[in-house]
PDB file of N, CA and C in Angstrom:
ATOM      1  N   UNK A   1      -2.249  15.269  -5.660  1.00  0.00           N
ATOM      2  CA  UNK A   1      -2.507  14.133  -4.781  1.00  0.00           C
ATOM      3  C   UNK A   1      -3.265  13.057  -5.562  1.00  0.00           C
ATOM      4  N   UNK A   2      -2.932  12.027  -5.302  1.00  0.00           N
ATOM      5  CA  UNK A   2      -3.234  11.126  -6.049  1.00  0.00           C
ATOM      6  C   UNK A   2      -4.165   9.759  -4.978  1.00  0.00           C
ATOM      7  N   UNK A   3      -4.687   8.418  -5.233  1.00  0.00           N
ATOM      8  CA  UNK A   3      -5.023   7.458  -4.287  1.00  0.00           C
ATOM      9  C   UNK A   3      -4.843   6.332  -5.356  1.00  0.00           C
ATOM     10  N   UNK A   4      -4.404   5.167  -4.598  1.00  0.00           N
ATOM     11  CA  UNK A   4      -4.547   3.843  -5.305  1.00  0.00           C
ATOM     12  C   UNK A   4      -4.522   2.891  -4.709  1.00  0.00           C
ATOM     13  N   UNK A   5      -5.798   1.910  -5.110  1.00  0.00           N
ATOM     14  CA  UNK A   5      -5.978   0.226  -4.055  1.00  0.00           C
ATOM     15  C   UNK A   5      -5.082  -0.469  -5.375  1.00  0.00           C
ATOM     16  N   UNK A   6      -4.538  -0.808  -4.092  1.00  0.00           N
ATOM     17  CA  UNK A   6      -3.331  -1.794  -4.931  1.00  0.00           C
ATOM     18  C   UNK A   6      -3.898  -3.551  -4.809  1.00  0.00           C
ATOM     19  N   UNK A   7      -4.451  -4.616  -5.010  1.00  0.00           N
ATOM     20  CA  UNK A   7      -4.937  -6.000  -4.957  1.00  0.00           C
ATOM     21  C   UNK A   7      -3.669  -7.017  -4.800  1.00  0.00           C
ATOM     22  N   UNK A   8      -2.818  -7.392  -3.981  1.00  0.00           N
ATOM     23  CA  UNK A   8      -2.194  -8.392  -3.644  1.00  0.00           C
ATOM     24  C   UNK A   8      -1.806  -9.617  -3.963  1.00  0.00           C
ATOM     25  N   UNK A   9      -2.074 -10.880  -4.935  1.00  0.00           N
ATOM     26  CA  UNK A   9      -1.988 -11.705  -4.806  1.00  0.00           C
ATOM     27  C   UNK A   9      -1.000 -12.756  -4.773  1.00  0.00           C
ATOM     28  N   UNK A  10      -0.993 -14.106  -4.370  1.00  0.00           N
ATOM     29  CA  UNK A  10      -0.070 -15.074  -3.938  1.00  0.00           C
ATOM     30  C   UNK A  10       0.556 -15.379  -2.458  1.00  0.00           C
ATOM     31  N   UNK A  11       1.224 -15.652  -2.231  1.00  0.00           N
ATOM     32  CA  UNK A  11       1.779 -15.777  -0.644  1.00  0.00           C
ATOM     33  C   UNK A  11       2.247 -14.680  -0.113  1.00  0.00           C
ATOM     34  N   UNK A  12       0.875 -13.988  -0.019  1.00  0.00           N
ATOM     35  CA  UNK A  12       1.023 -12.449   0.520  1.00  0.00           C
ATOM     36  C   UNK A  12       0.443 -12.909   2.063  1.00  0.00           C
ATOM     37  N   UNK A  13      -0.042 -13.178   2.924  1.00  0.00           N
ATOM     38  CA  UNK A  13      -0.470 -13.582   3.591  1.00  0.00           C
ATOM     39  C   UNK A  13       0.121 -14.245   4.773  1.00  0.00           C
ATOM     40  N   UNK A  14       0.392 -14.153   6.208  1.00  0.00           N
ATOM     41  CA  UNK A  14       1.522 -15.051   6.652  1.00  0.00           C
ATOM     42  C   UNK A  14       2.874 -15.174   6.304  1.00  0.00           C
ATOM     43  N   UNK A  15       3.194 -13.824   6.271  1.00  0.00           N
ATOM     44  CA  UNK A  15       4.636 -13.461   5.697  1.00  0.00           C
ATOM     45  C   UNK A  15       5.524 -12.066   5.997  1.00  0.00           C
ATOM     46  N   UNK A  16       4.654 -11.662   6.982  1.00  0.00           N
ATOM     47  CA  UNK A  16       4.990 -10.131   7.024  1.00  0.00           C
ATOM     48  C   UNK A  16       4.633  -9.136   5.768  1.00  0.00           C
ATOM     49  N   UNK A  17       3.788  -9.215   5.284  1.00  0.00           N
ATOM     50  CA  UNK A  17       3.611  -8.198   4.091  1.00  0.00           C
ATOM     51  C   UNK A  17       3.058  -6.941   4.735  1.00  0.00           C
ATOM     52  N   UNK A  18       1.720  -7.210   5.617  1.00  0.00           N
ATOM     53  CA  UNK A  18       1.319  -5.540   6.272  1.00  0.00           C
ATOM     54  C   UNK A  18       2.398  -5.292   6.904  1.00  0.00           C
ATOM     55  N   UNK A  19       3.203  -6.116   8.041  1.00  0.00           N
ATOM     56  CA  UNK A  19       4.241  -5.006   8.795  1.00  0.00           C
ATOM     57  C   UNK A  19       5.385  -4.327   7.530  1.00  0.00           C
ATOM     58  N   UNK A  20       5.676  -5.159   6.633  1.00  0.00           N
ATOM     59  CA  UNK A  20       6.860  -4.836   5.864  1.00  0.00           C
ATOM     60  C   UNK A  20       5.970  -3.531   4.937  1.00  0.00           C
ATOM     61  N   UNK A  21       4.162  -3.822   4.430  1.00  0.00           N
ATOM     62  CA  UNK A  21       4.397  -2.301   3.782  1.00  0.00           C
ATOM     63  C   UNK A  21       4.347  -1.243   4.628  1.00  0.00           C
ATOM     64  N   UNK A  22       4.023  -1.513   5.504  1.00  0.00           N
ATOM     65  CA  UNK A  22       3.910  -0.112   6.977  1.00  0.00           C
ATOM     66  C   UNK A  22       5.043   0.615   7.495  1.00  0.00           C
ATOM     67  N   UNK A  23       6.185  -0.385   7.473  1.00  0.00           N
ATOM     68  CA  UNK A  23       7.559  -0.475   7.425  1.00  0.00           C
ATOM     69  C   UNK A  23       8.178   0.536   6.002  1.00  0.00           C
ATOM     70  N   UNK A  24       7.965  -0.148   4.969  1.00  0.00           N
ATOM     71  CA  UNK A  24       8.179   0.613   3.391  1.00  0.00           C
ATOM     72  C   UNK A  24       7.526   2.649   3.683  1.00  0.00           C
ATOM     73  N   UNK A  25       6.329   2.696   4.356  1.00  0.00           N
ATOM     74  CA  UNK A  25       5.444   3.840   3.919  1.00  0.00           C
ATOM     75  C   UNK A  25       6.265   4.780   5.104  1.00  0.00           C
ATOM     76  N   UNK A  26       6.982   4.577   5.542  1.00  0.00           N
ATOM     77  CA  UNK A  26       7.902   5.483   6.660  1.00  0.00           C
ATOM     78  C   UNK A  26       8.385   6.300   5.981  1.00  0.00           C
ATOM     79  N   UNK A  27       8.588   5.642   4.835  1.00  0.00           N
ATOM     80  CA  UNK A  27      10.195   6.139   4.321  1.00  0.00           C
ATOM     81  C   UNK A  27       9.824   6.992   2.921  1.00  0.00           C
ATOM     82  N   UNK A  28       8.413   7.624   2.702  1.00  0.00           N
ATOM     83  CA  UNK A  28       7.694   8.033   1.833  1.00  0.00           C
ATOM     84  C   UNK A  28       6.689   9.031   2.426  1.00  0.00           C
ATOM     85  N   UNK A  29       6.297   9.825   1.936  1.00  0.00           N
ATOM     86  CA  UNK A  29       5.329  11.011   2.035  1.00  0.00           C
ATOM     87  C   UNK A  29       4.235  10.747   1.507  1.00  0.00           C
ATOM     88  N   UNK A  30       3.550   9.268   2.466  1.00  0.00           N
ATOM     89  CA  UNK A  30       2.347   9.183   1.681  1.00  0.00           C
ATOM     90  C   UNK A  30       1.454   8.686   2.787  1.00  0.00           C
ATOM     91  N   UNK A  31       0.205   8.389   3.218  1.00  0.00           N
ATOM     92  CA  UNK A  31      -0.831   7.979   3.950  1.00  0.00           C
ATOM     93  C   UNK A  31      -2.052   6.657   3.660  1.00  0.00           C
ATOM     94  N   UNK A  32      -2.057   5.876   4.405  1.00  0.00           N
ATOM     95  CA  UNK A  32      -3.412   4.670   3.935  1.00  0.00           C
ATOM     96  C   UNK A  32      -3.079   3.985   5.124  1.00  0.00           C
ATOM     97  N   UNK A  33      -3.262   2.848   4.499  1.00  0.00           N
ATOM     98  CA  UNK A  33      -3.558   1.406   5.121  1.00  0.00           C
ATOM     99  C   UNK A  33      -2.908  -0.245   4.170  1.00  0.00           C
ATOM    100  N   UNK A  34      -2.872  -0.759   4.913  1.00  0.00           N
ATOM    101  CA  UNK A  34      -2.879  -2.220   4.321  1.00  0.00           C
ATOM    102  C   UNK A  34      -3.855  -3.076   5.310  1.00  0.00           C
ATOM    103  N   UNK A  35      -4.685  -4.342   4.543  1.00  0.00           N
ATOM    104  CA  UNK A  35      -5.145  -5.195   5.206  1.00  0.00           C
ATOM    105  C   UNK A  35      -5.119  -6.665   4.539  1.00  0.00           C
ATOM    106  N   UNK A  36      -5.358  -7.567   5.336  1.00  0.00           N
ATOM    107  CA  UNK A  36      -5.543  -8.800   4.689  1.00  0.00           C
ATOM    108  C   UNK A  36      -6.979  -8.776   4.189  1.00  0.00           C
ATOM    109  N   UNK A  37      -7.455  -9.418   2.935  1.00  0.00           N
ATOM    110  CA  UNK A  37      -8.786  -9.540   2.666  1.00  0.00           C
ATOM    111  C   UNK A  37      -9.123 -11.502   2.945  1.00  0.00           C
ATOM    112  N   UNK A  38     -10.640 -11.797   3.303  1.00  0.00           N
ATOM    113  CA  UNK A  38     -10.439 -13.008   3.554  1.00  0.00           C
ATOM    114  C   UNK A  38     -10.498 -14.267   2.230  1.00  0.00           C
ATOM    115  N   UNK A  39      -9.908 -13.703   1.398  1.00  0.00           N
ATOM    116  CA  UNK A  39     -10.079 -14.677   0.082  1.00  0.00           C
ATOM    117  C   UNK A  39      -8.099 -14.542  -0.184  1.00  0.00           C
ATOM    118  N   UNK A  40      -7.684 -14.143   0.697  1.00  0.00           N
ATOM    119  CA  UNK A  40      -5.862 -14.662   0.601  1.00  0.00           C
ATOM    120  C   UNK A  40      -5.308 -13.273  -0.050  1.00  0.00           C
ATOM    121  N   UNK A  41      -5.947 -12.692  -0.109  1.00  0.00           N
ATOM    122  CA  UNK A  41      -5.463 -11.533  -0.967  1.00  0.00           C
ATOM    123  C   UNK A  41      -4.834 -10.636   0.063  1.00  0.00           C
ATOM    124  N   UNK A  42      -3.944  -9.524   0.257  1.00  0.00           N
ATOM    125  CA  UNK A  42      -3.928  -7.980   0.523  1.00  0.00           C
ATOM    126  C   UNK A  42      -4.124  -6.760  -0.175  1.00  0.00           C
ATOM    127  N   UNK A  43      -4.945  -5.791   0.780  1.00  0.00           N
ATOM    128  CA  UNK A  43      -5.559  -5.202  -0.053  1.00  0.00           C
ATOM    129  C   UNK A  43      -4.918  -3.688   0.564  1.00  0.00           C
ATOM    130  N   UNK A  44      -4.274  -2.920  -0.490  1.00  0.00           N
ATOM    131  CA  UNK A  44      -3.338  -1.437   0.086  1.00  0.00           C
ATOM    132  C   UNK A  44      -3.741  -0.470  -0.518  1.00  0.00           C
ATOM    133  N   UNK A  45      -4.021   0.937   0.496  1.00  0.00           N
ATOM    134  CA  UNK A  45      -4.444   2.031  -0.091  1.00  0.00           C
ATOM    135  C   UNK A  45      -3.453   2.550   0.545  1.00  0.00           C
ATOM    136  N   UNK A  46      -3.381   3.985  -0.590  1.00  0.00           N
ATOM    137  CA  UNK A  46      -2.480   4.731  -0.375  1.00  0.00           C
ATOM    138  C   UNK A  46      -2.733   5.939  -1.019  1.00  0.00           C
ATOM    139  N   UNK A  47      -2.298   7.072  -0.481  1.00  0.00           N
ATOM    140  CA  UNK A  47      -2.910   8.576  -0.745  1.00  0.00           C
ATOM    141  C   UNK A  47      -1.436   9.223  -0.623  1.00  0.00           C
ATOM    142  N   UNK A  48      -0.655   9.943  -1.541  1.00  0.00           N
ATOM    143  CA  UNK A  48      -0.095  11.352  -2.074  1.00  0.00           C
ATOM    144  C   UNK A  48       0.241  11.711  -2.777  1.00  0.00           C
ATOM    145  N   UNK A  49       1.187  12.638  -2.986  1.00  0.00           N
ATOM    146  CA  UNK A  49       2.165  13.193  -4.151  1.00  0.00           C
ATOM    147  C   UNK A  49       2.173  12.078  -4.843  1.00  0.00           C
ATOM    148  N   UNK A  50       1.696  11.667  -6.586  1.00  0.00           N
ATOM    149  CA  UNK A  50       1.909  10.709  -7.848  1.00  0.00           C
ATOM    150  C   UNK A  50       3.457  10.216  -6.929  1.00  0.00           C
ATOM    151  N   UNK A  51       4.133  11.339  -7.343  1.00  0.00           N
ATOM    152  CA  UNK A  51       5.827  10.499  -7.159  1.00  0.00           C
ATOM    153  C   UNK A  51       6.105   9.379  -5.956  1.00  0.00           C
ATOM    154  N   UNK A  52       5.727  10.210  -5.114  1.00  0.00           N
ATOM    155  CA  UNK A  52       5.850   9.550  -3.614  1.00  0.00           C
ATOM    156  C   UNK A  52       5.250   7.954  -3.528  1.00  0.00           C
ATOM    157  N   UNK A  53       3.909   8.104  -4.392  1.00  0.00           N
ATOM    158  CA  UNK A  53       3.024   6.651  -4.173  1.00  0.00           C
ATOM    159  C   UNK A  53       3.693   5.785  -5.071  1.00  0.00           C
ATOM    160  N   UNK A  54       4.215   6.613  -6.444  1.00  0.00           N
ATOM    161  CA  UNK A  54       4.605   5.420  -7.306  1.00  0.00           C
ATOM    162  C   UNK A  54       5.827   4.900  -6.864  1.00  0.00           C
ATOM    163  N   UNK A  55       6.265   5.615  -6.074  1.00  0.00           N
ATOM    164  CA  UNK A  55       7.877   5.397  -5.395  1.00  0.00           C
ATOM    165  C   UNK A  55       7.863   4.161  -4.736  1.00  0.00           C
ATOM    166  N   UNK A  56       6.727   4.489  -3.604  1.00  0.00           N
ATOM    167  CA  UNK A  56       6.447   3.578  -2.518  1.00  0.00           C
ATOM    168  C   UNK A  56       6.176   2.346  -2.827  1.00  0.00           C
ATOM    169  N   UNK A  57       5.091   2.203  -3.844  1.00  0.00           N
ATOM    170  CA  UNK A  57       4.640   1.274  -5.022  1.00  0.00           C
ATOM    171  C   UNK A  57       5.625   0.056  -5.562  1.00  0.00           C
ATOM    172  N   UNK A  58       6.540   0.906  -5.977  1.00  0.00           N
ATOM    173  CA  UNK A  58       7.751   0.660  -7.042  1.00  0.00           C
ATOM    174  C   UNK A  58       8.644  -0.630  -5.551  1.00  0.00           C
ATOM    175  N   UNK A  59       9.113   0.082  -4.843  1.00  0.00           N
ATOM    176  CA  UNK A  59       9.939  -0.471  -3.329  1.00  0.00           C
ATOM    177  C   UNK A  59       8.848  -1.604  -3.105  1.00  0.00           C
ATOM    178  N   UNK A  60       7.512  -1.556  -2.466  1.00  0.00           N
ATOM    179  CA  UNK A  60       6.812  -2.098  -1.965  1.00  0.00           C
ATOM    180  C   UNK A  60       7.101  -3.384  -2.570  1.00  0.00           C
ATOM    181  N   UNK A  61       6.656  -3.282  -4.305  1.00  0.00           N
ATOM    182  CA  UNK A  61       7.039  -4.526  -5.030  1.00  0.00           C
ATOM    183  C   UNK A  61       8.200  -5.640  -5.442  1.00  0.00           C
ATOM    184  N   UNK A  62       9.547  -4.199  -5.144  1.00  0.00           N
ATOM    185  CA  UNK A  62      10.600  -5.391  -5.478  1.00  0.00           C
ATOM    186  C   UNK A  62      10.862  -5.907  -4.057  1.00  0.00           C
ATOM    187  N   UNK A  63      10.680  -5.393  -3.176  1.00  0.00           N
ATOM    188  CA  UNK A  63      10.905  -5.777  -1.642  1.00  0.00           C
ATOM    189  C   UNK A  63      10.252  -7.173  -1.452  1.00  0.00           C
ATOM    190  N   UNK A  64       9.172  -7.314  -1.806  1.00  0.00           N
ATOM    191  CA  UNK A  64       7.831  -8.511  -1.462  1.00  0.00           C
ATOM    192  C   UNK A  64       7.890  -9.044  -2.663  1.00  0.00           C
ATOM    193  N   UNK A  65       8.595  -9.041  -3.531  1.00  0.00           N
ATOM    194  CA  UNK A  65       8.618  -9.813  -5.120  1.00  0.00           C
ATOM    195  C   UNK A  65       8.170 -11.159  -4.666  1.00  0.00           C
ATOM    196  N   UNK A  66       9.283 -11.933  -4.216  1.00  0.00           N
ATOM    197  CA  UNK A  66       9.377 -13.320  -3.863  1.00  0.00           C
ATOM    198  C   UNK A  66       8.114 -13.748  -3.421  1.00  0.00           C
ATOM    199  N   UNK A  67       6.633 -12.969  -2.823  1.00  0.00           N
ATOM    200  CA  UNK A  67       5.730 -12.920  -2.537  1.00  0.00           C
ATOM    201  C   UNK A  67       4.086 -12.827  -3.250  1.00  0.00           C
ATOM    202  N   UNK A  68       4.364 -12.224  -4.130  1.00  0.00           N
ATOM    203  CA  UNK A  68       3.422 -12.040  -5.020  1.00  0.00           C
ATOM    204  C   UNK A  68       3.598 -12.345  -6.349  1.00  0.00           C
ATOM    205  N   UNK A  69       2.213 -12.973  -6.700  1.00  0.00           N
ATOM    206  CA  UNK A  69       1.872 -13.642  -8.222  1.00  0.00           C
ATOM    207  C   UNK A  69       1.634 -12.573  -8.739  1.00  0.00           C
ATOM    208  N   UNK A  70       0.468 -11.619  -8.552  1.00  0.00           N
ATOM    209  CA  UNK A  70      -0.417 -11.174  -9.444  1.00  0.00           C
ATOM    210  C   UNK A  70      -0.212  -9.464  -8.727  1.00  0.00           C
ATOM    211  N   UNK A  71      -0.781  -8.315  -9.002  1.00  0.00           N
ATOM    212  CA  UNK A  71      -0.907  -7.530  -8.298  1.00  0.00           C
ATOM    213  C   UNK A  71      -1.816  -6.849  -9.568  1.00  0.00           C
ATOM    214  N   UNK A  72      -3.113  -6.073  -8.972  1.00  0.00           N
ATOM    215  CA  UNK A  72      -4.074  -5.394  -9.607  1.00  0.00           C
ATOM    216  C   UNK A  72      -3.833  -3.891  -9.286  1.00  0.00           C
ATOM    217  N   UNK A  73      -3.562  -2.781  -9.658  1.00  0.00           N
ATOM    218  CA  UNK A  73      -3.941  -1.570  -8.877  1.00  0.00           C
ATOM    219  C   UNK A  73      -5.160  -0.569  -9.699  1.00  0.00           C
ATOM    220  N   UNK A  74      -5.490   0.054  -8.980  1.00  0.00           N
ATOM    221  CA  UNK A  74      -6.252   1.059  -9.017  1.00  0.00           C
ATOM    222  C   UNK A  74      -6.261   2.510  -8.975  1.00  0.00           C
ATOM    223  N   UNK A  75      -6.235   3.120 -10.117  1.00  0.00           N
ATOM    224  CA  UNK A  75      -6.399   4.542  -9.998  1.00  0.00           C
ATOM    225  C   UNK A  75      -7.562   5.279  -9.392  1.00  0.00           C
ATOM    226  N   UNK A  76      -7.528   6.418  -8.703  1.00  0.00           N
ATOM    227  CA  UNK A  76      -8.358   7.022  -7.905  1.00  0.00           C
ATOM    228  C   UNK A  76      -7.965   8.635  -7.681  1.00  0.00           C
ATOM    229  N   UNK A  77      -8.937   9.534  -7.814  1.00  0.00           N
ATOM    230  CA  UNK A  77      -8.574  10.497  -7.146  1.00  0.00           C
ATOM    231  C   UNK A  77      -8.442  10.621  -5.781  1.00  0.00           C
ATOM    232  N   UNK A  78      -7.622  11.273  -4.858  1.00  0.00           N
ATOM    233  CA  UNK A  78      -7.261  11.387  -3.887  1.00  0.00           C
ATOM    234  C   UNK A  78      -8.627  11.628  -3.296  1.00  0.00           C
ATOM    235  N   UNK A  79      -9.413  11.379  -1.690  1.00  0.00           N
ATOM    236  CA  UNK A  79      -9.745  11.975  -0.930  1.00  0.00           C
ATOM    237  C   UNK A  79      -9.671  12.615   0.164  1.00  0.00           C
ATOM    238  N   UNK A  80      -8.456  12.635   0.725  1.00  0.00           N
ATOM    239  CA  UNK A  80      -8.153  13.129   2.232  1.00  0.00           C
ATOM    240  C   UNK A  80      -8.407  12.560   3.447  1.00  0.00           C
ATOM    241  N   UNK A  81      -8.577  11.281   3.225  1.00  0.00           N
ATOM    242  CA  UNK A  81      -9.429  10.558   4.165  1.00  0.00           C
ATOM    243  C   UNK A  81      -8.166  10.257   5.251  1.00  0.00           C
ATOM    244  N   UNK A  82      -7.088  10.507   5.218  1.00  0.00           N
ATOM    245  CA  UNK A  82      -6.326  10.138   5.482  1.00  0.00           C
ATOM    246  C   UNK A  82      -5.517  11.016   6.779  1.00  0.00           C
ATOM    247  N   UNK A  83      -5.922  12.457   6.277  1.00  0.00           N
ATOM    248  CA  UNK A  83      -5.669  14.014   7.123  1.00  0.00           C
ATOM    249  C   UNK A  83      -5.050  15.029   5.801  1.00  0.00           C
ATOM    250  N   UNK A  84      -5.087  14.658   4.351  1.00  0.00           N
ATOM    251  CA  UNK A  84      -4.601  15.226   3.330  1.00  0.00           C
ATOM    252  C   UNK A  84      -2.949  15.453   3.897  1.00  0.00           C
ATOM    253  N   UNK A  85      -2.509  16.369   2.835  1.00  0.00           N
ATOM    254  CA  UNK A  85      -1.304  16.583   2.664  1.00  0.00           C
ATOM    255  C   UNK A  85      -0.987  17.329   3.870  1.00  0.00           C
ATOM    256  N   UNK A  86       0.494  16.552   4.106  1.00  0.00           N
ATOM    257  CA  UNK A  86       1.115  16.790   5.366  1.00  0.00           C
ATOM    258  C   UNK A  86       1.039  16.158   6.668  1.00  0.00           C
ATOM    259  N   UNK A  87      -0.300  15.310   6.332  1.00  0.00           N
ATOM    260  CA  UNK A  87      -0.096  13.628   7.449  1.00  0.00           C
ATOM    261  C   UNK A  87       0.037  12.583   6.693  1.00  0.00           C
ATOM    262  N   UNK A  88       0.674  12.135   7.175  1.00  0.00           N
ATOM    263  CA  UNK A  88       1.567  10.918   6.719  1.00  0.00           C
ATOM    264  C   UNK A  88       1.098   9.506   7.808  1.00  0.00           C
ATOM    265  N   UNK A  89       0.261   9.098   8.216  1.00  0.00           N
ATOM    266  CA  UNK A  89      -0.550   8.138   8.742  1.00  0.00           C
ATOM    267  C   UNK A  89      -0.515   6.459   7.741  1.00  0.00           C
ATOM    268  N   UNK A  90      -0.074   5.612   8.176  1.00  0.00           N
ATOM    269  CA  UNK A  90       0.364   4.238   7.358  1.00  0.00           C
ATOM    270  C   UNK A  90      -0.666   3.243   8.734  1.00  0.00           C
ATOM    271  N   UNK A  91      -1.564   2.825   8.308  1.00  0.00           N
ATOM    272  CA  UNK A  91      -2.326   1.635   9.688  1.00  0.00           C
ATOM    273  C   UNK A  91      -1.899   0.415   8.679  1.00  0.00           C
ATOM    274  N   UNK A  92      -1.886  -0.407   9.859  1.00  0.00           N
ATOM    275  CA  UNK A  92      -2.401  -1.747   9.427  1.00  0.00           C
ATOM    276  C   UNK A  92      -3.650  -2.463   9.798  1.00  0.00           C
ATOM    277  N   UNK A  93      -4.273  -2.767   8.952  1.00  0.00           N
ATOM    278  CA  UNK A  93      -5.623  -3.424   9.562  1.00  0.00           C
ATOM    279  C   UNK A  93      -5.652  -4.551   9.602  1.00  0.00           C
ATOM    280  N   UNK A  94      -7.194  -5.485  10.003  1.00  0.00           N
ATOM    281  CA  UNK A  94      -6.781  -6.756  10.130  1.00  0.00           C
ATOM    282  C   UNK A  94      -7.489  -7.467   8.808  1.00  0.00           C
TER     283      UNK A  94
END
């Protein structure tokens, strides 16, 4: 199990990006969140299986290409914060 804050930037914002990654994390075996941060950014965590996140990761980005300048991520060990392996929980925040 793996975790990673992924950093957002460009016309991420006012575009559908949280519904579309919440939308993306269905279709993956993985658990977090997305939110808007108030400096224009989105800010996405995500918790599972390496494969699954980099998968999700991988989609997330060419899907929202047209959307983003910059993107930062973050390695992390997993914490479970999520219900660990075998919940699959995707929020959107505000």
């Amino acid at each position: 199990m793996v975790r990673r804050a992924i950093y957002f930037s460009g016309r991420v914002q006012g575009v559908g990006f949280r519904y579309n990654t919440a939308r993306i994390a269905i279709g993956y075996e993985v658990s977090g969140f997305v939110e808007n941060l108030s400096d224009g950014r989105v800010h996405v965590v995500v918790e599972g299986a390496c494969q699954q996140v980099d998968a999700f990761i991988c989609h997330l980005c060419d899907h929202m290409s047209q959307y983003i300048s910059q993107r930062q991520v973050q390695h992390h060990p997993a914490t479970g914060e999520f219900g660990g392996s075998g919940s699959h929980v995707f929020a959107i925040r505000r």
